[in-house]
Protein backbone atom coordinates (compact mmCIF):
# COMPACT_ATOMS: atom_id res chain seq x y z
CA UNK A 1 -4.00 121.40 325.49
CA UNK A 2 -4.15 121.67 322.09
CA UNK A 3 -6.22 124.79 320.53
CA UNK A 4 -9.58 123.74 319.19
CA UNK A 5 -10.47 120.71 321.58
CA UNK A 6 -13.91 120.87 322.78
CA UNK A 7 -14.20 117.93 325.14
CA UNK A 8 -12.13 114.59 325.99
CA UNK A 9 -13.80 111.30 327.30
CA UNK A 10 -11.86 109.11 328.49
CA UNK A 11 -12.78 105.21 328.54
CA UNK A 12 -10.07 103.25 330.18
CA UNK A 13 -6.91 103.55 328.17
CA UNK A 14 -8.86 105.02 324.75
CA UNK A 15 -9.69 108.55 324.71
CA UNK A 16 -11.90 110.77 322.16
CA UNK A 17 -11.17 113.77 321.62
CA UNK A 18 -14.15 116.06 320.35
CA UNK A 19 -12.66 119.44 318.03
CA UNK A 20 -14.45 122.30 317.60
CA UNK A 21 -15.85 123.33 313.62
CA UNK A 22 -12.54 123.18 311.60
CA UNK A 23 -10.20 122.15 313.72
CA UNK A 24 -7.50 119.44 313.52
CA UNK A 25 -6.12 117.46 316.06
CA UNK A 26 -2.29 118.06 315.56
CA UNK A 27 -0.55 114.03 315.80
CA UNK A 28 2.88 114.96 316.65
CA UNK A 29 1.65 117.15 319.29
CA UNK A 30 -0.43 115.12 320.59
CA UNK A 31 2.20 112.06 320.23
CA UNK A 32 4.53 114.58 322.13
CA UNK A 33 2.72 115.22 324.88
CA UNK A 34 2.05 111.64 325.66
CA UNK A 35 5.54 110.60 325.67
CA UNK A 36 6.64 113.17 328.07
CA UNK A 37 3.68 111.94 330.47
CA UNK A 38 5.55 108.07 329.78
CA UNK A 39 2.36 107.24 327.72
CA UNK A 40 2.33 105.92 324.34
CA UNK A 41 0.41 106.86 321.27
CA UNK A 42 -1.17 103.16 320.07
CA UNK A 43 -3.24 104.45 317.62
CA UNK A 44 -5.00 107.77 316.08
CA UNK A 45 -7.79 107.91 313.98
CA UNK A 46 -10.02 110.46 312.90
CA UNK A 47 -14.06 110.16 312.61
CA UNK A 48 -17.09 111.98 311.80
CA UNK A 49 -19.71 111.19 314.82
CA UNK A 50 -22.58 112.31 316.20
CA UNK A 51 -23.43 114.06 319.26
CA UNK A 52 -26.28 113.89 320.98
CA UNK A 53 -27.81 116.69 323.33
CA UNK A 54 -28.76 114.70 325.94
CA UNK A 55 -27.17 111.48 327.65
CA UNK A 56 -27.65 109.49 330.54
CA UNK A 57 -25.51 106.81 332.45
CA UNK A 58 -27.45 104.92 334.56
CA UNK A 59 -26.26 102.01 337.29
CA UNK A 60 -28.65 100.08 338.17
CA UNK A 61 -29.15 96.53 340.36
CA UNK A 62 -31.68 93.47 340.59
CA UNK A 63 -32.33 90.76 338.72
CA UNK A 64 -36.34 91.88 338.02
């Protein structure tokens, strides 16, 4: 793992990776360690976004 990640979520074949304050999420590396895991990098962008303190997932059933 890269120094500086805070958290990744994973969402079936995207992942986000969250940095910590001034950190930089290194492509090559990154690009690296996919291809020795037979993965390939499709895309990599980079976006301010914010994080809430609190979230919920909820399943639910019924139709009412």
């Amino acid at each position: 793992m890269q120094d500086g990640v805070d958290k990744i979520l994973l969402s079936g074949l995207r992942a986000t990776v969250i940095m910590k304050d001034g950190k930089e999420l290194d492509k090559g590396k990154t690009e690296q360690s996919l291809n020795s895991k037979s993965l390939t990098l499709v895309s990599f962008n980079k976006d301010e976004i914010i994080i809430p303190e609190a979230a919920y997932v909820l399943a639910v059933t019924g139709t009412g």
